[in-house]
C-alpha atoms as a PDB file:
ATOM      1  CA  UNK A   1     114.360 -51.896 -16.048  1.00  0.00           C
ATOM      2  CA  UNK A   2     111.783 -49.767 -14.206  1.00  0.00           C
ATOM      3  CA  UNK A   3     110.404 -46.424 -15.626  1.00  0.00           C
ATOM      4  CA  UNK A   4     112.222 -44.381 -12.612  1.00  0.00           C
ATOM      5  CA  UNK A   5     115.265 -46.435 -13.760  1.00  0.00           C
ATOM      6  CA  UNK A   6     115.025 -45.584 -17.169  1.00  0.00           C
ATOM      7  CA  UNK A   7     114.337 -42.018 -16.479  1.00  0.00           C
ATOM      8  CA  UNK A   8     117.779 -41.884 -14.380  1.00  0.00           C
ATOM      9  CA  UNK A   9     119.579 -43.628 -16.792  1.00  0.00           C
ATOM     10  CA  UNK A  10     118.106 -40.872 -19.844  1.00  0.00           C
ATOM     11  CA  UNK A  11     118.577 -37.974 -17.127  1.00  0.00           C
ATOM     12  CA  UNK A  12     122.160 -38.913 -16.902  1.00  0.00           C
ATOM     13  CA  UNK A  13     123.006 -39.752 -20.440  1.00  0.00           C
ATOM     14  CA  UNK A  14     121.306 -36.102 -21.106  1.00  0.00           C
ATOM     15  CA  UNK A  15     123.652 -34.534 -18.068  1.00  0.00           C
ATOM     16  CA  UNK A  16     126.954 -36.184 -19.908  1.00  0.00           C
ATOM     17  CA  UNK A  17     125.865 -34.664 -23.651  1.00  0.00           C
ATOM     18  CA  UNK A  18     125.346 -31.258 -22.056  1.00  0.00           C
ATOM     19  CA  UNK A  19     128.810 -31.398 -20.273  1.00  0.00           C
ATOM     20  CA  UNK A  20     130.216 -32.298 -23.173  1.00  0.00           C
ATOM     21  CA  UNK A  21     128.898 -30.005 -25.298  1.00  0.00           C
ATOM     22  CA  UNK A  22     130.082 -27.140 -22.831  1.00  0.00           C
ATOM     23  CA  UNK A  23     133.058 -28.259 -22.805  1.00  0.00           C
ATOM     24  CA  UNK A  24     133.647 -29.031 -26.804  1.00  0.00           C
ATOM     25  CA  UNK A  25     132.782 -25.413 -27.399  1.00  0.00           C
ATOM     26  CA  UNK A  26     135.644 -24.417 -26.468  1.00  0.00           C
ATOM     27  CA  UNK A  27     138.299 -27.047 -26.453  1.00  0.00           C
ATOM     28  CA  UNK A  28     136.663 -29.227 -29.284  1.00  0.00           C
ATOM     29  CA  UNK A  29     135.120 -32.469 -30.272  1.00  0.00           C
ATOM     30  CA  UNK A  30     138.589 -33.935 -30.252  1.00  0.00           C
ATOM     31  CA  UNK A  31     139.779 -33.268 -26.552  1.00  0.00           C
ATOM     32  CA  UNK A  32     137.121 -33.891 -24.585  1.00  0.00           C
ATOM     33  CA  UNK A  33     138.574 -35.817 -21.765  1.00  0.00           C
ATOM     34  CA  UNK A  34     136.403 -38.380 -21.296  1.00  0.00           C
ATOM     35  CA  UNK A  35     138.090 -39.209 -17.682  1.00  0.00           C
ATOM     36  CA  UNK A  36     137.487 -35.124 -17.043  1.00  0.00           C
ATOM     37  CA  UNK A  37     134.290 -35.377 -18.405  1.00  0.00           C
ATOM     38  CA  UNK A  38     133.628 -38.353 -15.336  1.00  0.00           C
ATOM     39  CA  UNK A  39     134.921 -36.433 -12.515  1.00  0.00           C
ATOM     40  CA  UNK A  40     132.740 -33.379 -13.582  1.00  0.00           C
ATOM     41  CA  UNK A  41     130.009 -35.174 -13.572  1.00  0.00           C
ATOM     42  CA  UNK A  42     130.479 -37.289 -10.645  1.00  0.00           C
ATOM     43  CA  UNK A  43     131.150 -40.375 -12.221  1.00  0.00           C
ATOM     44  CA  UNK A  44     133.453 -43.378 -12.984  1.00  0.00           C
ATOM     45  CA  UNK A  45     134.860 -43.238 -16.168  1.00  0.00           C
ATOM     46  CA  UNK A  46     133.231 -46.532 -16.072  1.00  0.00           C
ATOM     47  CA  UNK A  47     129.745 -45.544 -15.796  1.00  0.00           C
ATOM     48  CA  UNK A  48     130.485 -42.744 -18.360  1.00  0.00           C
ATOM     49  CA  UNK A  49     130.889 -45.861 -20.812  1.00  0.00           C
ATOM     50  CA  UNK A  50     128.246 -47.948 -19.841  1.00  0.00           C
ATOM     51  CA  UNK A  51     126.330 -45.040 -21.812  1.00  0.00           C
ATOM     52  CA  UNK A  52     128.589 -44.346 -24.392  1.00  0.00           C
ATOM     53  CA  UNK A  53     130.327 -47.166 -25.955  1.00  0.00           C
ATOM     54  CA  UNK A  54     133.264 -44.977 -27.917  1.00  0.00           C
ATOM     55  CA  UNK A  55     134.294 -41.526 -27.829  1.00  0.00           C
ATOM     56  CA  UNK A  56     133.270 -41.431 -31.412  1.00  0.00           C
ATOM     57  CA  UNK A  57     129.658 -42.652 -30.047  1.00  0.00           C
ATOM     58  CA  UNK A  58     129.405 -39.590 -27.262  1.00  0.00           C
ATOM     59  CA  UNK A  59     130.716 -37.093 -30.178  1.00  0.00           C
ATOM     60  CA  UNK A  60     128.397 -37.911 -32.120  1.00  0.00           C
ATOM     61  CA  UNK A  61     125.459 -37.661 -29.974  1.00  0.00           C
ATOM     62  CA  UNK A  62     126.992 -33.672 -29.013  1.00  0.00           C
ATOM     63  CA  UNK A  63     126.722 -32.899 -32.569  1.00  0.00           C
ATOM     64  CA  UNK A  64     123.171 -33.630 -32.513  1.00  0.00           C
ATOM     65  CA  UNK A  65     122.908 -31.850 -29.411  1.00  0.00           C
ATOM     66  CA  UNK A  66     124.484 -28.880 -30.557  1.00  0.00           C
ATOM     67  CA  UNK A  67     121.891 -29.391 -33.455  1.00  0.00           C
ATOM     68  CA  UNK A  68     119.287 -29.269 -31.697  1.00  0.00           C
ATOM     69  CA  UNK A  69     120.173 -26.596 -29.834  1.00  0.00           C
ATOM     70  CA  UNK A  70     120.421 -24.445 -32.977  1.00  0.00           C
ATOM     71  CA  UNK A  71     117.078 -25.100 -34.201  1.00  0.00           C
ATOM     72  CA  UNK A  72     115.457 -24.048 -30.887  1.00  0.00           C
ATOM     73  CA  UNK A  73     117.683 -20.538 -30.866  1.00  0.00           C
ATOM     74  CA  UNK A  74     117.635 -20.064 -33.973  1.00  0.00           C
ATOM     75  CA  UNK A  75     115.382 -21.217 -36.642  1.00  0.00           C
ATOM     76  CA  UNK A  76     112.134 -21.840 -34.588  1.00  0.00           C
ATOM     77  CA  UNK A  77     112.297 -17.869 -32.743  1.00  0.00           C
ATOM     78  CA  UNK A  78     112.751 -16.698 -36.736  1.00  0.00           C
ATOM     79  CA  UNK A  79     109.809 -18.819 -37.949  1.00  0.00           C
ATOM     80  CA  UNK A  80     107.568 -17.061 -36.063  1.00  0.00           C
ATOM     81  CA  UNK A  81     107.873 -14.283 -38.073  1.00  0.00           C
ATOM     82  CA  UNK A  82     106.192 -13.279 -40.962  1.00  0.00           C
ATOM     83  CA  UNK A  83     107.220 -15.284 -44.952  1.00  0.00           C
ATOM     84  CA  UNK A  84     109.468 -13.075 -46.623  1.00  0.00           C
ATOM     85  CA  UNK A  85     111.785 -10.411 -46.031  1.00  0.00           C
ATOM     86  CA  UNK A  86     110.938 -10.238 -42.345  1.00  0.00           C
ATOM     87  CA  UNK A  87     111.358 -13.631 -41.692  1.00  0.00           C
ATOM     88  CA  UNK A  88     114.869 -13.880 -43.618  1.00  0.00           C
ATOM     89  CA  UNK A  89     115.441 -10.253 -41.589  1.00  0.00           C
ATOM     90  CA  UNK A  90     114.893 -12.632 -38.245  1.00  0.00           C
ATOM     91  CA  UNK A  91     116.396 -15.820 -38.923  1.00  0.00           C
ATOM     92  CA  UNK A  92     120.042 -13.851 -39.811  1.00  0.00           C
ATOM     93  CA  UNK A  93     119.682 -11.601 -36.715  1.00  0.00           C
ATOM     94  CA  UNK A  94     119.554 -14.987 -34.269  1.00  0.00           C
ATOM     95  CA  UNK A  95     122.086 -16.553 -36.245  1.00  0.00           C
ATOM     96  CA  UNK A  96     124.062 -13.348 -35.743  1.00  0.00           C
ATOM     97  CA  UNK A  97     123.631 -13.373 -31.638  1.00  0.00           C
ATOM     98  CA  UNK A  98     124.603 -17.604 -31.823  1.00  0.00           C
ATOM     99  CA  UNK A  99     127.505 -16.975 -33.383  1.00  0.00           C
ATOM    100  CA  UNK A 100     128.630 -14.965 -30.383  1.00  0.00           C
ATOM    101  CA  UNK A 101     127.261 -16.818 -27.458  1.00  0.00           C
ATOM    102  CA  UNK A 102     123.765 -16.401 -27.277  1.00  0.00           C
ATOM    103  CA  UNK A 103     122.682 -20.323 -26.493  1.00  0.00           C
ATOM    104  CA  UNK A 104     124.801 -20.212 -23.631  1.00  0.00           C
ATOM    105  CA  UNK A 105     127.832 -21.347 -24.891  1.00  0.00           C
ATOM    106  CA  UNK A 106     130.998 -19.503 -25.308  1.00  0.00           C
ATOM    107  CA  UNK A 107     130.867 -19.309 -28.941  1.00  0.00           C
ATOM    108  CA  UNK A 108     129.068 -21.326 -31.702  1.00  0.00           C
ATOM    109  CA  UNK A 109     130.378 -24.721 -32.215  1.00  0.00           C
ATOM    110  CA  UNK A 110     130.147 -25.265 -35.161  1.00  0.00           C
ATOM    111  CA  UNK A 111     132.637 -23.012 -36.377  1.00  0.00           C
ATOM    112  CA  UNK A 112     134.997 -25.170 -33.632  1.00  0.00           C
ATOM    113  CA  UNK A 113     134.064 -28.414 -35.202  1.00  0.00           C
ATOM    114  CA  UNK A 114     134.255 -28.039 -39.350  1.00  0.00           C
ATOM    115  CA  UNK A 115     137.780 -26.385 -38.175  1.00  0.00           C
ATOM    116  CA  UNK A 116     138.482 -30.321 -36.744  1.00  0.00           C
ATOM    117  CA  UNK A 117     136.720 -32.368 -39.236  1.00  0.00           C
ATOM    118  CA  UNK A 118     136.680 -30.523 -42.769  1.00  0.00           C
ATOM    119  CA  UNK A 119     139.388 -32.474 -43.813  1.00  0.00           C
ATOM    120  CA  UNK A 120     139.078 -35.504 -41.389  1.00  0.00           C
ATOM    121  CA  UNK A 121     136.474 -38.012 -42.581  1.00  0.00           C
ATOM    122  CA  UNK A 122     134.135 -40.561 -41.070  1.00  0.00           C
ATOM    123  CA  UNK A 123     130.525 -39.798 -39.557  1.00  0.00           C
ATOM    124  CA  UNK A 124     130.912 -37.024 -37.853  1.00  0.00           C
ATOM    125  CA  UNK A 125     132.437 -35.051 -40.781  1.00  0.00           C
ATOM    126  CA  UNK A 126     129.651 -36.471 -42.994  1.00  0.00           C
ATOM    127  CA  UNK A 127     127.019 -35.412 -39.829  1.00  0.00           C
ATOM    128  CA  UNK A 128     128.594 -31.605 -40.392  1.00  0.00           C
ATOM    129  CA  UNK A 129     128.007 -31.731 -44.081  1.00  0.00           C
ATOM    130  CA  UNK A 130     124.696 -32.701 -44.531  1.00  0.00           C
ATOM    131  CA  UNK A 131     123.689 -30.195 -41.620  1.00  0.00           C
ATOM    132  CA  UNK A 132     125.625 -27.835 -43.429  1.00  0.00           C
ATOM    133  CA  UNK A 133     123.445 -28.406 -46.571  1.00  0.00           C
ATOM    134  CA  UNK A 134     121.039 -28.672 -44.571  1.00  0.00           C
ATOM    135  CA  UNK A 135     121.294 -24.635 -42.904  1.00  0.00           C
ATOM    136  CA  UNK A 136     122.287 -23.615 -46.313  1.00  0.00           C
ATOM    137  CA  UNK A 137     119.126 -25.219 -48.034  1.00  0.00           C
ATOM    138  CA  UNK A 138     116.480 -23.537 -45.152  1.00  0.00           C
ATOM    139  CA  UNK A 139     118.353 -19.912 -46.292  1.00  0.00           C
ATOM    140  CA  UNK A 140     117.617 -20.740 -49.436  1.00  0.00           C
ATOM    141  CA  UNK A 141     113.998 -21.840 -49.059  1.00  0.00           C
ATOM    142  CA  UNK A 142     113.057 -18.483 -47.002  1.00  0.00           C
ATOM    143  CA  UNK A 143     114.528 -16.038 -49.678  1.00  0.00           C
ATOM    144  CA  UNK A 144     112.192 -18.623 -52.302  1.00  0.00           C
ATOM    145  CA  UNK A 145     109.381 -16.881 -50.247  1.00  0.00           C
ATOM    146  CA  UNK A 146     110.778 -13.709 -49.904  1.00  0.00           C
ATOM    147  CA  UNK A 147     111.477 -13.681 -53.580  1.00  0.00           C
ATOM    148  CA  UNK A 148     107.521 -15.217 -53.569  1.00  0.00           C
ATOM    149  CA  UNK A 149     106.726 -12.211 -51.781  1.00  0.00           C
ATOM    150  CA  UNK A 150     107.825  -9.510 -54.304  1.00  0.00           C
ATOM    151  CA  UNK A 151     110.721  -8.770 -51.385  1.00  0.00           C
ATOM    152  CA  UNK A 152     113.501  -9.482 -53.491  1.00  0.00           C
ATOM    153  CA  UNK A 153     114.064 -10.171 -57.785  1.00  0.00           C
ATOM    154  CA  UNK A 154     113.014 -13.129 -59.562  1.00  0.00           C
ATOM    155  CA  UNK A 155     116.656 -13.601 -60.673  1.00  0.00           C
ATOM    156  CA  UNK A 156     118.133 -13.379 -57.704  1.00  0.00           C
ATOM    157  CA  UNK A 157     119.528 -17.147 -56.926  1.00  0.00           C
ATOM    158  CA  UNK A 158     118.743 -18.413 -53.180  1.00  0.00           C
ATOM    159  CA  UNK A 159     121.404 -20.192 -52.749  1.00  0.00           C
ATOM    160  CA  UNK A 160     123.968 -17.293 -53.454  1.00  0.00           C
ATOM    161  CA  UNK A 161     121.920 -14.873 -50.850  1.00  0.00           C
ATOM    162  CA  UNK A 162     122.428 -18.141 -48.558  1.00  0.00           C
ATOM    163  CA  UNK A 163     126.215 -18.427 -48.977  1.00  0.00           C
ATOM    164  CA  UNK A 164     126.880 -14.339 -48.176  1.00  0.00           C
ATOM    165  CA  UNK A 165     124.621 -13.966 -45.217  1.00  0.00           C
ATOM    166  CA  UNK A 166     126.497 -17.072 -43.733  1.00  0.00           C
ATOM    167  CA  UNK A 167     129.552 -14.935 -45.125  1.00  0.00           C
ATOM    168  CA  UNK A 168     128.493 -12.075 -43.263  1.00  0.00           C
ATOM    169  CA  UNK A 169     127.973 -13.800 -39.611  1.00  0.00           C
ATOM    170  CA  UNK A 170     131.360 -16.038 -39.949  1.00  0.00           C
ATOM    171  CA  UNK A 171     132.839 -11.947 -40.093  1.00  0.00           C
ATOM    172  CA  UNK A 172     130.845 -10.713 -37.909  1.00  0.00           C
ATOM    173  CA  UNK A 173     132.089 -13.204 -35.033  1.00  0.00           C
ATOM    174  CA  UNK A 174     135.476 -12.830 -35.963  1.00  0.00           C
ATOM    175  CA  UNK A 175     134.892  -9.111 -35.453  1.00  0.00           C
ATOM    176  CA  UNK A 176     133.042  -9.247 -32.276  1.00  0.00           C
ATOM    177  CA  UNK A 177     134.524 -12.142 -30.739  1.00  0.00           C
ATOM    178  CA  UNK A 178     138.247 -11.592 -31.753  1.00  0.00           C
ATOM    179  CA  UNK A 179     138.674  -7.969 -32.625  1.00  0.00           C
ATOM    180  CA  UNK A 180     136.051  -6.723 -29.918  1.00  0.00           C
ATOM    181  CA  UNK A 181     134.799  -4.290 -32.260  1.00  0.00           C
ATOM    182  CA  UNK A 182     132.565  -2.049 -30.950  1.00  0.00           C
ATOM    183  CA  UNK A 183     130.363  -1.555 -34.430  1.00  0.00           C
ATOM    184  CA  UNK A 184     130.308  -5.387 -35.498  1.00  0.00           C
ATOM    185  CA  UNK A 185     126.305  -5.533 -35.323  1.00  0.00           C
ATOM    186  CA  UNK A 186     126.322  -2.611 -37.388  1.00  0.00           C
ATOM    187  CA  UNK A 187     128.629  -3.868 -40.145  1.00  0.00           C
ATOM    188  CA  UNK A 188     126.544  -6.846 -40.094  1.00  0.00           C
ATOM    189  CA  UNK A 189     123.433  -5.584 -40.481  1.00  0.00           C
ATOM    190  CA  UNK A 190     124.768  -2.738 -42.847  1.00  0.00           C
ATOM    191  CA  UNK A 191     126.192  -5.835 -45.008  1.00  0.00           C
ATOM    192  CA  UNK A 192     122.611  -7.517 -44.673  1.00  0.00           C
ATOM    193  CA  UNK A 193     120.706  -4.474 -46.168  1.00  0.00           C
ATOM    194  CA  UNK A 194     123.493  -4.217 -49.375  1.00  0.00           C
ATOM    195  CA  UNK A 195     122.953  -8.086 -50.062  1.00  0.00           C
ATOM    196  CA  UNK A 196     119.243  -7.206 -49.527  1.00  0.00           C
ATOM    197  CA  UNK A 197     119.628  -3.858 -52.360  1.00  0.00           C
ATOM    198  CA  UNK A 198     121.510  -5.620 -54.740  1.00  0.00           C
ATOM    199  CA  UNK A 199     118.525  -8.030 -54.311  1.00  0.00           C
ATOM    200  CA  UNK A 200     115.906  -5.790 -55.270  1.00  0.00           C
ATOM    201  CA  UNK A 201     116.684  -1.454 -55.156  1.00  0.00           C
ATOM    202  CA  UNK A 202     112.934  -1.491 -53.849  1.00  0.00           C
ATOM    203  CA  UNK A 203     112.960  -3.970 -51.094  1.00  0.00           C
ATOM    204  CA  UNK A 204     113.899  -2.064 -48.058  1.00  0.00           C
END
């Protein structure tokens, strides 16, 4: 296969992930009509195959879109702050606009797939959970350097800072998205600053 080949074939595989990703934002990993997914496209339902051998196969490979798409919107625009406090202040503000459409997509997916797959399993639940740990474990290893930082207590445990900002921005787009509530950023970053006090009195 030629290089311009190749290139087509990657540009198209890429167009069918990104389609499908769209749509299993809203609708979910489960019904995305692959024949749908064709005609969008342009495409015989064929040729949609001859890249993706299952549906299992093209799920998959949104995940790890959707993935990737989360560390460029979130976690690299928070790295570029500075260690510490500001940094952890960052990362939970873009995690706050994802959660209610900021990539692009109508809401976060995530929250769309672990409601399909936390009690279904096979790869793609084991995909979720070890990106899950994953998230959970980078939370973690920023409030290590804000706690490195003098930002927040030495006995303060990472993990549990972790678990309630993730608390916080699962309520925050239930109140935004669902409720339309006009003061959701607020309670969200009024929630932030209490975890962040009960951290360390001093810190903010």
């Amino acid at each position: 296969m030629t290089s311009k080949a190749l290139k087509k074939t990657h540009d198209t595989k890429e167009r069918i992930i990104s389609t499908a990703l769209v749509q299993s934002a809203s609708l979910g990993l489960e019904n995305i009509s692959l024949g749908g997914l064709a005609r969008e496209i342009g495409m015989s339902k064929s040729g949609l195959f001859a890249h993706f051998k299952s549906k299992e196969s093209l799920q998959l490979a949104v995940v790890h879109a959707a993935l990737d798409l989360f560390h460029t919107t979130v976690i690299e625009p928070a790295m570029a702050s500075p260690k510490g406090l500001p940094r952890l202040h960052a990362l939970f503000n873009q995690y706050l606009d994802w959660m209610t459409g900021a990539s692009g997509l109508v809401t976060c997916p995530f929250t769309v797939f672990i409601q399909e797959y936390d009690s279904r399993p096979g790869p793609i639940r084991d995909l979720l959970v070890k990106s899950e740990l994953q998230w959970r474990d980078i939370i973690s290893n920023i409030a290590v350097d804000a706690i490195n930082s003098g930002h927040i207590d030495q006995k303060v445990c990472p993990g549990q800072i972790a678990f309630e900002l993730i608390g916080t921005a699962f309520s925050y787009q239930v109140s935004h998205c669902l409720l339309n509530a006009k003061d959701a950023k607020a309670q969200a970053e009024a929630a932030f600053d209490r975890i962040i006090m009960r951290a360390d009195p001093q810190a903010i």
